[in-house]
N, C-alpha and C. Protein backbone atom coordinates (compact mmCIF):
# COMPACT_ATOMS: atom_id res chain seq x y z
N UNK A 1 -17.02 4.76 9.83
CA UNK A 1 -16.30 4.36 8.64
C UNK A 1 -17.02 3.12 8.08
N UNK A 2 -17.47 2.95 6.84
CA UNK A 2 -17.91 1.89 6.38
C UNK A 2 -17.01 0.38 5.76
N UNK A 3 -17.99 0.01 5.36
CA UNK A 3 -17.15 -1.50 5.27
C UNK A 3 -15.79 -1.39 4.14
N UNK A 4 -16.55 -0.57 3.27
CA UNK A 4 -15.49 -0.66 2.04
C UNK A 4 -14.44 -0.01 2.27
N UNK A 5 -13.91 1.32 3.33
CA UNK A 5 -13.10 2.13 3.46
C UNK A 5 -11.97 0.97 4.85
N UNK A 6 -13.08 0.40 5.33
CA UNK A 6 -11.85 -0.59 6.17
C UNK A 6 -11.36 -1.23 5.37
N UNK A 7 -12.12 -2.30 4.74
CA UNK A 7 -11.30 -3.30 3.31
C UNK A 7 -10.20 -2.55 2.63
N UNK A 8 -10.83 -1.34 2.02
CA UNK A 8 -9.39 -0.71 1.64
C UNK A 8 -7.66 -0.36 2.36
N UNK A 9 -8.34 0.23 3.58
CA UNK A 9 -7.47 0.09 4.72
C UNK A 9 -6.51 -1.06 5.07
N UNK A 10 -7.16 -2.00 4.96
CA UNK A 10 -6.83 -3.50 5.54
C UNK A 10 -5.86 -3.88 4.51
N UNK A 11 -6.63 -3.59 2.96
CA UNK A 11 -5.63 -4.21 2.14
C UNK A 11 -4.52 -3.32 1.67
N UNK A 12 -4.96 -1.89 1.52
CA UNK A 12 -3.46 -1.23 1.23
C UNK A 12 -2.65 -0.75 1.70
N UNK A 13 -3.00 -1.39 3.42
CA UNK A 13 -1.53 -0.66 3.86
C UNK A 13 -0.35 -1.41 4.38
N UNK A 14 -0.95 -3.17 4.90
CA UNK A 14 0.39 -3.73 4.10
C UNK A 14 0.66 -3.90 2.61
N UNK A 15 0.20 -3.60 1.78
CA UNK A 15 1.06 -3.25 1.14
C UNK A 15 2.11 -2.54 0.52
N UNK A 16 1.30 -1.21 1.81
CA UNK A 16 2.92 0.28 1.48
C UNK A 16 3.78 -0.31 2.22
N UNK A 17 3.52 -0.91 3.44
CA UNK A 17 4.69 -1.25 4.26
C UNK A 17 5.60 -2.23 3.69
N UNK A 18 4.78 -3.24 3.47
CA UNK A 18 5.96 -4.17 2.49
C UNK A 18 6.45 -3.53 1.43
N UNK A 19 6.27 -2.77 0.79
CA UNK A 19 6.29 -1.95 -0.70
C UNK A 19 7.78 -0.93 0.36
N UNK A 20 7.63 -0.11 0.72
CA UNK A 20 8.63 0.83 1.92
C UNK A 20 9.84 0.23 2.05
N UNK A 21 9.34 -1.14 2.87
CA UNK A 21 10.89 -2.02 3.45
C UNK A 21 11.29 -2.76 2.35
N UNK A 22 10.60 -3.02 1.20
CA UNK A 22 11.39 -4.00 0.30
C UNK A 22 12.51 -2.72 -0.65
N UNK A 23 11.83 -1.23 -0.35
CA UNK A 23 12.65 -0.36 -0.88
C UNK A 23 14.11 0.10 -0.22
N UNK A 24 13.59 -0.06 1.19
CA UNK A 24 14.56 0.40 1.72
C UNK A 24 15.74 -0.24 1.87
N UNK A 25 15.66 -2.00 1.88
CA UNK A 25 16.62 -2.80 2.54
C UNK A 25 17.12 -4.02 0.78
N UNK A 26 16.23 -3.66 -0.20
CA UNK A 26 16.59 -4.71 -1.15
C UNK A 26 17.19 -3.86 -2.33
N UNK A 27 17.24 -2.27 -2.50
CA UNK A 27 17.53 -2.39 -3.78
C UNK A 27 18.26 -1.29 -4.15
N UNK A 28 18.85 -0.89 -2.87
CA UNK A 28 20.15 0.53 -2.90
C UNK A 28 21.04 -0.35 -1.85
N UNK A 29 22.16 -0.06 -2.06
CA UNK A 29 23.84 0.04 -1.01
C UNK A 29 23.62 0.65 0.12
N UNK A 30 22.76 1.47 -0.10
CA UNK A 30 22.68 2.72 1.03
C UNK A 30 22.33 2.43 1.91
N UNK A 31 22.96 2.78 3.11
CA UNK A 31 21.86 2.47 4.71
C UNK A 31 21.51 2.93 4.49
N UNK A 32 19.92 1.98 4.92
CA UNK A 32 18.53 2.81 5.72
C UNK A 32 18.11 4.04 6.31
N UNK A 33 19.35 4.61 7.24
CA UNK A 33 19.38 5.49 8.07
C UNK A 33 19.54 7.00 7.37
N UNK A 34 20.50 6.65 5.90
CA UNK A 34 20.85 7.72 5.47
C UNK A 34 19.41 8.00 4.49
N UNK A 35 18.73 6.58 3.97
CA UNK A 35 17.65 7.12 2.93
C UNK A 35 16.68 7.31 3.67
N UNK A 36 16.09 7.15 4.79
CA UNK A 36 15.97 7.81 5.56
C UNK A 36 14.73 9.58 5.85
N UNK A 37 16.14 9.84 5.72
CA UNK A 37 16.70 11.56 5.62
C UNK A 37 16.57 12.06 4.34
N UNK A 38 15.82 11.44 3.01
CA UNK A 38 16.39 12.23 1.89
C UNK A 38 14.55 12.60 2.09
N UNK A 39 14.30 13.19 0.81
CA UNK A 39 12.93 13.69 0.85
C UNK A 39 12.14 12.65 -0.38
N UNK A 40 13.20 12.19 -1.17
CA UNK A 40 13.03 11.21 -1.78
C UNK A 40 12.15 9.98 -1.14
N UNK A 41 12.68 9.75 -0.01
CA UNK A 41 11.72 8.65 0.93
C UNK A 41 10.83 8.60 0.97
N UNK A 42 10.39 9.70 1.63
CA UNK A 42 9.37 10.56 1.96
C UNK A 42 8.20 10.37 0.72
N UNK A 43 8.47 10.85 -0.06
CA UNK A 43 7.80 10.96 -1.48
C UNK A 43 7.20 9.26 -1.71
N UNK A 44 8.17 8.61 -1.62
CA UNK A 44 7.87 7.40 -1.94
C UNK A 44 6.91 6.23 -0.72
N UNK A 45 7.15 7.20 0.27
CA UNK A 45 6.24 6.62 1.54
C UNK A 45 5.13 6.85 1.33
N UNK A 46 4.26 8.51 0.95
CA UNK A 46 2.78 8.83 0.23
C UNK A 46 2.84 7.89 -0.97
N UNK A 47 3.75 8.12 -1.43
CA UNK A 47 3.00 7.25 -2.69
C UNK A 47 2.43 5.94 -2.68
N UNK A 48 2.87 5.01 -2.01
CA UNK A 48 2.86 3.59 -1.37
C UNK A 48 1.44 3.76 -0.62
N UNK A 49 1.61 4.44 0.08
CA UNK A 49 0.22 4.21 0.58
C UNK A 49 -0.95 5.02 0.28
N UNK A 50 -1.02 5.78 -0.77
CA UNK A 50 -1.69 6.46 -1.61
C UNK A 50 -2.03 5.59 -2.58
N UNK A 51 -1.37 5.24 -3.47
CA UNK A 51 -1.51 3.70 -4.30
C UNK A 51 -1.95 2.58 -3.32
N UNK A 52 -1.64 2.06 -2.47
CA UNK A 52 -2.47 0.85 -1.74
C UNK A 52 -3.33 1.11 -1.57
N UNK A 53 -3.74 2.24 -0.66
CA UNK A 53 -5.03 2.32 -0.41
C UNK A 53 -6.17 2.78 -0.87
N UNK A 54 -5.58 3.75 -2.08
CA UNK A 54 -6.88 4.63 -2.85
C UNK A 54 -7.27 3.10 -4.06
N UNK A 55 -5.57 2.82 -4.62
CA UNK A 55 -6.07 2.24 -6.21
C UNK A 55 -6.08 0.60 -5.60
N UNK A 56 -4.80 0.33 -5.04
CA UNK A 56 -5.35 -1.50 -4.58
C UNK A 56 -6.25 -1.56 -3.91
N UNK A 57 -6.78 -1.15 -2.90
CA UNK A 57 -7.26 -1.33 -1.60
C UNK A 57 -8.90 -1.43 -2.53
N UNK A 58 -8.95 -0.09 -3.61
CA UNK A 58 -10.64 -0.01 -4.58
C UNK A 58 -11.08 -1.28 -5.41
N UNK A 59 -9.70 -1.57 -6.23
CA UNK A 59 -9.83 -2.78 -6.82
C UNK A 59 -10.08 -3.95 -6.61
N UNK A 60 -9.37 -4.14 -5.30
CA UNK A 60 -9.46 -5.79 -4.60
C UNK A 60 -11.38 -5.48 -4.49
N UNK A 61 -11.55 -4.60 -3.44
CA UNK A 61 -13.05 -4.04 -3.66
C UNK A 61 -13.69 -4.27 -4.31
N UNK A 62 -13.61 -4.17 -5.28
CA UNK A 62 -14.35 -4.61 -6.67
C UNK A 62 -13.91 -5.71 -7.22
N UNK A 63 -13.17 -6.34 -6.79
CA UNK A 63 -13.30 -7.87 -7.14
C UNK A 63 -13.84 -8.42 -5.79
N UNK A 64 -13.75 -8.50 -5.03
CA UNK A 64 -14.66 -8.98 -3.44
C UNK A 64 -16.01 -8.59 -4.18
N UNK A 65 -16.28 -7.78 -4.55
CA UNK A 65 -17.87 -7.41 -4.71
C UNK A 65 -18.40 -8.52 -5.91
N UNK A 66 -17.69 -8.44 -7.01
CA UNK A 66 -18.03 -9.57 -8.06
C UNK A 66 -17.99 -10.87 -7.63
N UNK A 67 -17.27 -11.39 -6.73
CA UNK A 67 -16.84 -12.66 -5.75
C UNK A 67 -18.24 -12.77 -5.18
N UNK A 68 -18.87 -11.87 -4.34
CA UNK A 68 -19.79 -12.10 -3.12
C UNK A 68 -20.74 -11.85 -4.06
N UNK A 69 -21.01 -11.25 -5.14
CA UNK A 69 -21.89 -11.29 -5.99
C UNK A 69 -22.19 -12.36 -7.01
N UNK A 70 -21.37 -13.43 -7.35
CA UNK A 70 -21.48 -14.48 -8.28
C UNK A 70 -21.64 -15.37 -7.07
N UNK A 71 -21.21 -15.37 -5.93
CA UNK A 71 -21.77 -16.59 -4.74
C UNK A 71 -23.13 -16.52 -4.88
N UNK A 72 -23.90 -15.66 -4.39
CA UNK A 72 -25.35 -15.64 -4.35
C UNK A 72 -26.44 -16.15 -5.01
């Protein structure tokens, strides 16, 4: 695995996780337990880390690269 696919890694997948639990516990009534179980979750669990890691995880990428590239 190369450098850029860890960086991506690294950076977008706390951010599904924080992105997940800030869904689960800040912004429905609902226990956890019951959302859970819906498929709705689910959906929103790929997406989180489909978005972190394909689109944040590329971008930060490309700003690290302009960063390590204007150092030089």
């Amino acid at each position: 695995m190369n450098s850029r696919w860890k960086y991506q890694l690294m950076t977008g997948t706390p951010w599904a996780v924080f992105m997940i639990l800030f869904s689960l516990f800040a912004l429905d009534d609902t226990p956890a337990d019951v959302q859970v179980k819906t498929p709705l979750f689910w959906i929103k669990v790929v997406s989180y880390f489909v978005i972190g890691i394909f689109v944040l995880g590329y971008v930060s990428w490309r700003g690290k690269q302009k960063r390590e590239g204007l150092k030089k």
